[in-house]
Protein backbone atom coordinates (compact mmCIF):
# COMPACT_ATOMS: atom_id res chain seq x y z
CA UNK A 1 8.34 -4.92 -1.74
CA UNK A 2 12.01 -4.27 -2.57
CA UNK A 3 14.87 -6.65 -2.42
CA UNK A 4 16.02 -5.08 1.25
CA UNK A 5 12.51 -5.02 2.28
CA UNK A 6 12.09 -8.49 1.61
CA UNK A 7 15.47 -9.69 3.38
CA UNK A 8 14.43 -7.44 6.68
CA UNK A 9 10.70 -9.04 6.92
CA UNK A 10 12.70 -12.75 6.43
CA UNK A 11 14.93 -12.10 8.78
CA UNK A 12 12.01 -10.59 11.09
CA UNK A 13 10.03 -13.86 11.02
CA UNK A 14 13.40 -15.71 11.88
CA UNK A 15 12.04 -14.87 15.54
CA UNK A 16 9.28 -16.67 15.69
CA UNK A 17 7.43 -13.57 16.47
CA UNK A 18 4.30 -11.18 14.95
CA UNK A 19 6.10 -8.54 12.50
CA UNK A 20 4.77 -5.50 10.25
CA UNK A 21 5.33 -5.07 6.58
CA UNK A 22 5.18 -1.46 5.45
CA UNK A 23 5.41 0.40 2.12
CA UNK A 24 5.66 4.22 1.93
CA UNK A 25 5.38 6.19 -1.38
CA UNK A 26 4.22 3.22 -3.46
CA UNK A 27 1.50 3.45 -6.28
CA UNK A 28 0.70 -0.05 -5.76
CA UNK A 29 0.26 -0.78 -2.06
CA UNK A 30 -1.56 -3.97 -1.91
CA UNK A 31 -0.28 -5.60 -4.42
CA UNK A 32 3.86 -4.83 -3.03
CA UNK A 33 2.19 -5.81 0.84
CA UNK A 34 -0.13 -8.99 -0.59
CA UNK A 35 3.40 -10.30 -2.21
CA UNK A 36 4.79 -9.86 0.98
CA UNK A 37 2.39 -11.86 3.02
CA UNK A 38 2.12 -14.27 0.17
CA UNK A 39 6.24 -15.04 0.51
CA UNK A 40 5.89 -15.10 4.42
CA UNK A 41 2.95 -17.90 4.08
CA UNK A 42 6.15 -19.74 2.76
CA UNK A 43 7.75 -19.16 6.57
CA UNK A 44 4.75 -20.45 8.35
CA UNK A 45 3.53 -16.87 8.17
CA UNK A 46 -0.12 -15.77 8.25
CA UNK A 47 -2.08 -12.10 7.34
CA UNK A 48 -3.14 -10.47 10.13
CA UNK A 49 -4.56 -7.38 9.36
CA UNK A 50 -3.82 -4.19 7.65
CA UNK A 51 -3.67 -0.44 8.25
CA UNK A 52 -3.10 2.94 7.00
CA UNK A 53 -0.88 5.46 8.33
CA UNK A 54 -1.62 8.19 6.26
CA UNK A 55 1.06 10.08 5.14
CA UNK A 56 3.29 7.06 6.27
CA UNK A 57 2.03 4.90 4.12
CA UNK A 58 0.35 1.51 4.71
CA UNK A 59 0.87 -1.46 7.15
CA UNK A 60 -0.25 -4.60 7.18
CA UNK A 61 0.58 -7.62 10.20
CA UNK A 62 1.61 -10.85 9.57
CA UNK A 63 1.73 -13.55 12.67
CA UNK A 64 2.74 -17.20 12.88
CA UNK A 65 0.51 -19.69 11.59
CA UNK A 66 -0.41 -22.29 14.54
CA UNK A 67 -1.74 -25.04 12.20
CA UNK A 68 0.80 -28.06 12.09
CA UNK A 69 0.36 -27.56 7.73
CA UNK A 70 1.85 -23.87 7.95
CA UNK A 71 4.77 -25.22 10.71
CA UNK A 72 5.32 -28.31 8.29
CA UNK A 73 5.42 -25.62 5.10
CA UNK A 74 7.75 -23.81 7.13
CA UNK A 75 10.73 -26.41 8.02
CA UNK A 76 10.13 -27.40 4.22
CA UNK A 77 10.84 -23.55 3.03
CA UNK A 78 14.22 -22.88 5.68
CA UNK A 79 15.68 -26.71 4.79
CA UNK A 80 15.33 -25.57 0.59
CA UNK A 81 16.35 -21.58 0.86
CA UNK A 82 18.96 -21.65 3.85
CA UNK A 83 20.54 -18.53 2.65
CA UNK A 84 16.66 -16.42 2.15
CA UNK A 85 17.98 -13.61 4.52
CA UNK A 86 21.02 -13.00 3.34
CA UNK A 87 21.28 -12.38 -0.41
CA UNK A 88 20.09 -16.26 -1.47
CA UNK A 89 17.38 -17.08 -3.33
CA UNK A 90 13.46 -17.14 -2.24
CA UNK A 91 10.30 -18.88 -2.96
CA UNK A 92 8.08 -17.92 -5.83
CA UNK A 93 5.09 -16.52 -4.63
CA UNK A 94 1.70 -18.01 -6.51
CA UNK A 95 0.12 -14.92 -8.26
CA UNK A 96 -3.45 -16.12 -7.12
CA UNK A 97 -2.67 -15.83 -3.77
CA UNK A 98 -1.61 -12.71 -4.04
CA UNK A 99 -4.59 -11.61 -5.39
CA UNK A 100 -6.64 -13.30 -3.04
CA UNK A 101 -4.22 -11.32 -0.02
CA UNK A 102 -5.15 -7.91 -2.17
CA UNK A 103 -8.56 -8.39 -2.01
CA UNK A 104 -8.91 -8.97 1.90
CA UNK A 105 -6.73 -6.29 2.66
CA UNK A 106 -8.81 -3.63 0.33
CA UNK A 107 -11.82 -5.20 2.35
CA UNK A 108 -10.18 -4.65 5.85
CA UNK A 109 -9.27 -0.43 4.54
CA UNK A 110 -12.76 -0.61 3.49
CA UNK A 111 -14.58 -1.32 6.44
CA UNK A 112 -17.30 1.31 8.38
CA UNK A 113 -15.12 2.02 11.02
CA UNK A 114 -11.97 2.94 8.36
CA UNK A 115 -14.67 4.95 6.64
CA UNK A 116 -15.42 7.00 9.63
CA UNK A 117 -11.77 7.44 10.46
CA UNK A 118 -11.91 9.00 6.43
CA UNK A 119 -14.64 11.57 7.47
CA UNK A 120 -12.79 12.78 10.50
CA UNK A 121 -9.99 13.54 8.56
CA UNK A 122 -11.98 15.29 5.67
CA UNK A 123 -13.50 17.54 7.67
CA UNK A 124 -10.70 18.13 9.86
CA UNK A 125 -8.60 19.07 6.73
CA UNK A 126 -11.63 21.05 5.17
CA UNK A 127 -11.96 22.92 8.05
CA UNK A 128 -7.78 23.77 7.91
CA UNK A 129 -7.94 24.54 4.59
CA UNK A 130 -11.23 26.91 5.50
CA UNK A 131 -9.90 28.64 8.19
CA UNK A 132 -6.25 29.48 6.04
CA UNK A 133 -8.85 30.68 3.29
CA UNK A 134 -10.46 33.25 5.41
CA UNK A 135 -6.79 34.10 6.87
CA UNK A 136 -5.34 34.69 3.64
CA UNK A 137 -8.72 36.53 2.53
CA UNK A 138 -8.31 38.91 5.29
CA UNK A 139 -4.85 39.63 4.67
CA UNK A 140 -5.18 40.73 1.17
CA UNK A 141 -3.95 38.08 -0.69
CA UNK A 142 -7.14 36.83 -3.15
CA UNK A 143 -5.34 33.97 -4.72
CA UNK A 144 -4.51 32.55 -2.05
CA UNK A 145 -7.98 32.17 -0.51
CA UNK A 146 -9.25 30.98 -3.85
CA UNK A 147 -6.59 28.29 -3.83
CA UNK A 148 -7.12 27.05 -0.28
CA UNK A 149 -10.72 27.55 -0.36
CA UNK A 150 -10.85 25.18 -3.41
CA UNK A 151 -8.92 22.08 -1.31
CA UNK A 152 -10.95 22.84 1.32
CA UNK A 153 -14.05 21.73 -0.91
CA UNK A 154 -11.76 19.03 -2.07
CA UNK A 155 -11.61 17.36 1.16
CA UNK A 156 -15.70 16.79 1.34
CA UNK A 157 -15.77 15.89 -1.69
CA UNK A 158 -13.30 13.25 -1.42
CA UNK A 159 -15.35 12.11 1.71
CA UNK A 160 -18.60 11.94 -0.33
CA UNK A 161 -16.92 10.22 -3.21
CA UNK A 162 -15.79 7.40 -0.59
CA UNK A 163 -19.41 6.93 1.14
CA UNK A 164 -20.67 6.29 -2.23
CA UNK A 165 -18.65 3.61 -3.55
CA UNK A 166 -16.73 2.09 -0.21
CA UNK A 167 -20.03 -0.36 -0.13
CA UNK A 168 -20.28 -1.23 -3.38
CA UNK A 169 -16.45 -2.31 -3.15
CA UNK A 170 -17.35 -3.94 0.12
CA UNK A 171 -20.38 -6.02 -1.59
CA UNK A 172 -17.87 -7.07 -3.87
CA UNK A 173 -14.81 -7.55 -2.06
CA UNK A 174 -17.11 -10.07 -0.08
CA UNK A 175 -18.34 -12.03 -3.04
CA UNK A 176 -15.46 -12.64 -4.50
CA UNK A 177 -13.95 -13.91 -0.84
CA UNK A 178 -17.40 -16.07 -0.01
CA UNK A 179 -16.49 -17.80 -3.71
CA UNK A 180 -12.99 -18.39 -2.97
CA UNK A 181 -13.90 -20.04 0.33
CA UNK A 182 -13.37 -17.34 2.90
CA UNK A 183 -15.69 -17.11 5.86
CA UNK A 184 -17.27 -14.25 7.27
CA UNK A 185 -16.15 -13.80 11.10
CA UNK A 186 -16.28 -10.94 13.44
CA UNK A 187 -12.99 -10.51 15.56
CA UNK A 188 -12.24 -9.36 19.04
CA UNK A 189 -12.97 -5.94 18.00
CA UNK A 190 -16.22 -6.42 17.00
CA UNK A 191 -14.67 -5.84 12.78
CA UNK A 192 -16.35 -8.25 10.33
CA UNK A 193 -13.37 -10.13 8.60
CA UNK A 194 -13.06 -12.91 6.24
CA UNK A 195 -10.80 -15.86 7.20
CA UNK A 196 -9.64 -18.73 5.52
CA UNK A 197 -11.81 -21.57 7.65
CA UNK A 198 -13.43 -19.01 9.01
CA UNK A 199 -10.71 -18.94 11.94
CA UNK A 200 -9.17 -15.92 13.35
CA UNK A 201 -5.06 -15.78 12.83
CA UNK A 202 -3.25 -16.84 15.97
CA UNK A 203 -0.44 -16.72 17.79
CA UNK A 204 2.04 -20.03 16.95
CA UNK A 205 5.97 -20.31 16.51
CA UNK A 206 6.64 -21.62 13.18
CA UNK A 207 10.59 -22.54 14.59
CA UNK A 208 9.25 -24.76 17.32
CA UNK A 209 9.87 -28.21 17.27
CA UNK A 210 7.59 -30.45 16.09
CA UNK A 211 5.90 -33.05 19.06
């Protein structure tokens, strides 16, 4: 995430309240969104879940951490980096974290019901490119047909490509998570997740006071 980014998603968790972090146009999602939930862990933050958008790029929730660690971690962060919102300085984020926060987010983009949500669009945007195919076919214009039937074998193809491998990076998404003591959960959508403790994120205010 960029410099501004990471001001406006401080600033967001300044209210105590669940925010998005979203990165458009990047050629490294996960690892610009898994930095971002790694520095809001700092701010008694917690991953949530994550999201594509298509063309508008990917999303991933972060809500407050309820445990009294994460509220402690918090206090600790805003007493040392007053000025994190507005131009200071920030925490260091620790690099295995990160990776850890890549890894569950490829897992949750990865699951069957994301994979369905792939076919629908491949062979709603084979069928588009089909149907301009046999348009441009039928009004004379040869190279274009070629050229949009040939993306609209692409999208399939794309599909099939996905199928194959999707649970292979599953099976391995979910060793490496078992090892680094994530455990498997199902959430109140029925999705299988991993969590740290095995507990689902929920709903705290890191700016409370402490009892």
């Amino acid at each position: 995430m960029g410099s501004r980014q990471t001001r406006r998603l401080i600033r967001a968790m300044e209210t105590g309240e669940p925010c998005v972090a979203h990165t458009r146009y990047s050629l490294r999602p996960y690892a610009k969104l898994a930095g971002g939930a790694a520095l809001a862990e700092h701010f008694g933050y917690e991953y949530a879940d994550t999201w594509s958008g298509g063309q508008d790029g990917t999303y991933v929730q972060l809500v407050p951490d309820p445990t009294p660690q994460a509220r402690l971690k918090a206090q600790a962060t805003r007493s040392r980096y007053p000025d994190a919102s507005s131009g200071g300085p920030i925490p260091a984020v620790d690099r295995a974290a990160v990776e850890l926060l890549k890894i569950r987010m490829k897992f949750d983009l990865s699951r069957p019901d994301r994979v369905a949500a792939t076919k629908s669009v491949a062979i709603g945007g084979g069928l588009a490119w089909a149907i301009g195919s046999a348009i441009s076919a039928l009004a004379g214009n040869s190279g274009a047909a070629l050229a949009l039937a040939a993306l609209a074998l692409l999208f399939p193809l794309m599909y099939g490509v996905s199928r194959h491998w999707t649970p292979r990076l599953n099976a391995q998404y979910a060793r490496q998570l078992t090892a680094a003591g994530y455990l498997q959960v199902t959430d109140t959508q029925g999705r299988l997740r991993y969590m740290p403790g095995g507990r689902l994120p929920g709903h705290g205010n890191p700016y409370a006071p402490m009892s």
